[in-house]
C-alpha atoms as a PDB file:
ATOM      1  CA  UNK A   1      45.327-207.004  12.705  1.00  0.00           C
ATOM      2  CA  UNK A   2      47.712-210.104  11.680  1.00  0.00           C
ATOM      3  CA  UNK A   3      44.973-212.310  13.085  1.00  0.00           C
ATOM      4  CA  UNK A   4      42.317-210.905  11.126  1.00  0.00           C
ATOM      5  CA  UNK A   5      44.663-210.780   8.005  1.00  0.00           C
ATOM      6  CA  UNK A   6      44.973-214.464   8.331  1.00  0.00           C
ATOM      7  CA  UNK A   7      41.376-214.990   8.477  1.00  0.00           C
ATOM      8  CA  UNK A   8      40.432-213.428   5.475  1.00  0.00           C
ATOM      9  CA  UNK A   9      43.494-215.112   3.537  1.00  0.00           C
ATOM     10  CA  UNK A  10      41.996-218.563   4.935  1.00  0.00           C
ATOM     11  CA  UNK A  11      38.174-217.205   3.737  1.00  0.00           C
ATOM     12  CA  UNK A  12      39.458-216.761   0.263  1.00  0.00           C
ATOM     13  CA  UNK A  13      41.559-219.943   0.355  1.00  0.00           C
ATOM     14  CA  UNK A  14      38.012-222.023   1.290  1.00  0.00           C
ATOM     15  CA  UNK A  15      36.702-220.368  -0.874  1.00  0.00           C
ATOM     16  CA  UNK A  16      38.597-220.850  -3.909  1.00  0.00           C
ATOM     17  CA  UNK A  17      38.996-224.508  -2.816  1.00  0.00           C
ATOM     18  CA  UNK A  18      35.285-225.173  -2.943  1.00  0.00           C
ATOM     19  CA  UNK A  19      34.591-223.371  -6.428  1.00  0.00           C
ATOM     20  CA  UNK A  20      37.760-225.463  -7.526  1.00  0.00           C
ATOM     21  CA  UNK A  21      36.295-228.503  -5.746  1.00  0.00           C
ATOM     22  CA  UNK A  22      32.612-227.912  -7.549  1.00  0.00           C
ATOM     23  CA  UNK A  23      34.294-227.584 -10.479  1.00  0.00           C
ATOM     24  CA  UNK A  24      35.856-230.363 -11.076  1.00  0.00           C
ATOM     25  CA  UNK A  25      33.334-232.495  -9.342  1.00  0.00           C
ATOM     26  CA  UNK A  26      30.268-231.255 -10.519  1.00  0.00           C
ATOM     27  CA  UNK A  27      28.548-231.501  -6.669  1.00  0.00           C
ATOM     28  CA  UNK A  28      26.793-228.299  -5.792  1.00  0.00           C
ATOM     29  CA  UNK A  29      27.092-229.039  -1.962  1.00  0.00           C
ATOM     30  CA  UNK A  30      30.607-227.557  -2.655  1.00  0.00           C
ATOM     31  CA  UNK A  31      29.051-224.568  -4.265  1.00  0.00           C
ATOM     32  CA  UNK A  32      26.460-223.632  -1.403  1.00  0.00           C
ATOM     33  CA  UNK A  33      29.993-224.073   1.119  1.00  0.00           C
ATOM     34  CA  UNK A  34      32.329-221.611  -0.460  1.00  0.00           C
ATOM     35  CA  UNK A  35      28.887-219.594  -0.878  1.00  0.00           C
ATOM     36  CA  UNK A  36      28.157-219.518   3.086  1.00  0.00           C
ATOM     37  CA  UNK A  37      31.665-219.159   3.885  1.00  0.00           C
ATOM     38  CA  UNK A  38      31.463-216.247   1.355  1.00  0.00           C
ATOM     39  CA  UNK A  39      28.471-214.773   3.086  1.00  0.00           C
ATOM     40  CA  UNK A  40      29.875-214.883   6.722  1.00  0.00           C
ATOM     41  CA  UNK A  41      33.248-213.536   5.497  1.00  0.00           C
ATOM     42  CA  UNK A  42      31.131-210.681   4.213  1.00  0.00           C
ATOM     43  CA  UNK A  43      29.218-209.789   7.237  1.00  0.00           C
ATOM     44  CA  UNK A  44      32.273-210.127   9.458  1.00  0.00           C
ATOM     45  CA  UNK A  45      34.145-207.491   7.308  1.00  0.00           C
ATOM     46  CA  UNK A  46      30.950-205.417   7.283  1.00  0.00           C
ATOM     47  CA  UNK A  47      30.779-205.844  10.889  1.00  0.00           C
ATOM     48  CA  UNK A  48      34.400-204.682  11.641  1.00  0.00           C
ATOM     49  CA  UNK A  49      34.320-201.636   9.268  1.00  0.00           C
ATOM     50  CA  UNK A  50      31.439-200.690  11.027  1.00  0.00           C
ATOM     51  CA  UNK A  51      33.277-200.621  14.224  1.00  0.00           C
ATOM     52  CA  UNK A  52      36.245-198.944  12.937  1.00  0.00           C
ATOM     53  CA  UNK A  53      33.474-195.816  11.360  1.00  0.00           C
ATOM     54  CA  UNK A  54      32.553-195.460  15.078  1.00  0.00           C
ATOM     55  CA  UNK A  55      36.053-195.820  16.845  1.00  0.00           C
ATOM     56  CA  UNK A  56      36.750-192.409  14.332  1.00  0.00           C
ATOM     57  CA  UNK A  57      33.253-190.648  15.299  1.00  0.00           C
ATOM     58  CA  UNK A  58      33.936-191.469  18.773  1.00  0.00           C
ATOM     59  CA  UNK A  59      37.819-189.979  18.418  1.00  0.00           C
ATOM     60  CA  UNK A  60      36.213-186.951  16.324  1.00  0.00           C
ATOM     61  CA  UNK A  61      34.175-186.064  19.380  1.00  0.00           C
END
């Protein structure tokens, strides 16, 4: 659980950093990155939450 902790505290670091970056540059290319990185973060949350909903139906049975 650390590991995964210190993924998503990395995600929202990039993140940040790119909207920062975009910001004070003007260059969308750092937009569309903290987007994607954004968009994976999301599905890989999704994904695990998902697996923990089974591991309980799976315990419940």
């Amino acid at each position: 659980m650390l590991f995964l902790r210190i993924i998503g505290i990395l995600a929202v670091i990039a993140i940040g950093a790119g909207v920062v970056t975009y910001l004070l540059t003007g260059d969308r290319r750092y937009l569309g990155l903290a987007g994607h990185i954004a968009k994976y973060a999301l599905i890989l949350a999704l994904a695990l939450f998902a697996l923990l909903a089974v591991e309980r139906l799976i315990v419940m049975l």
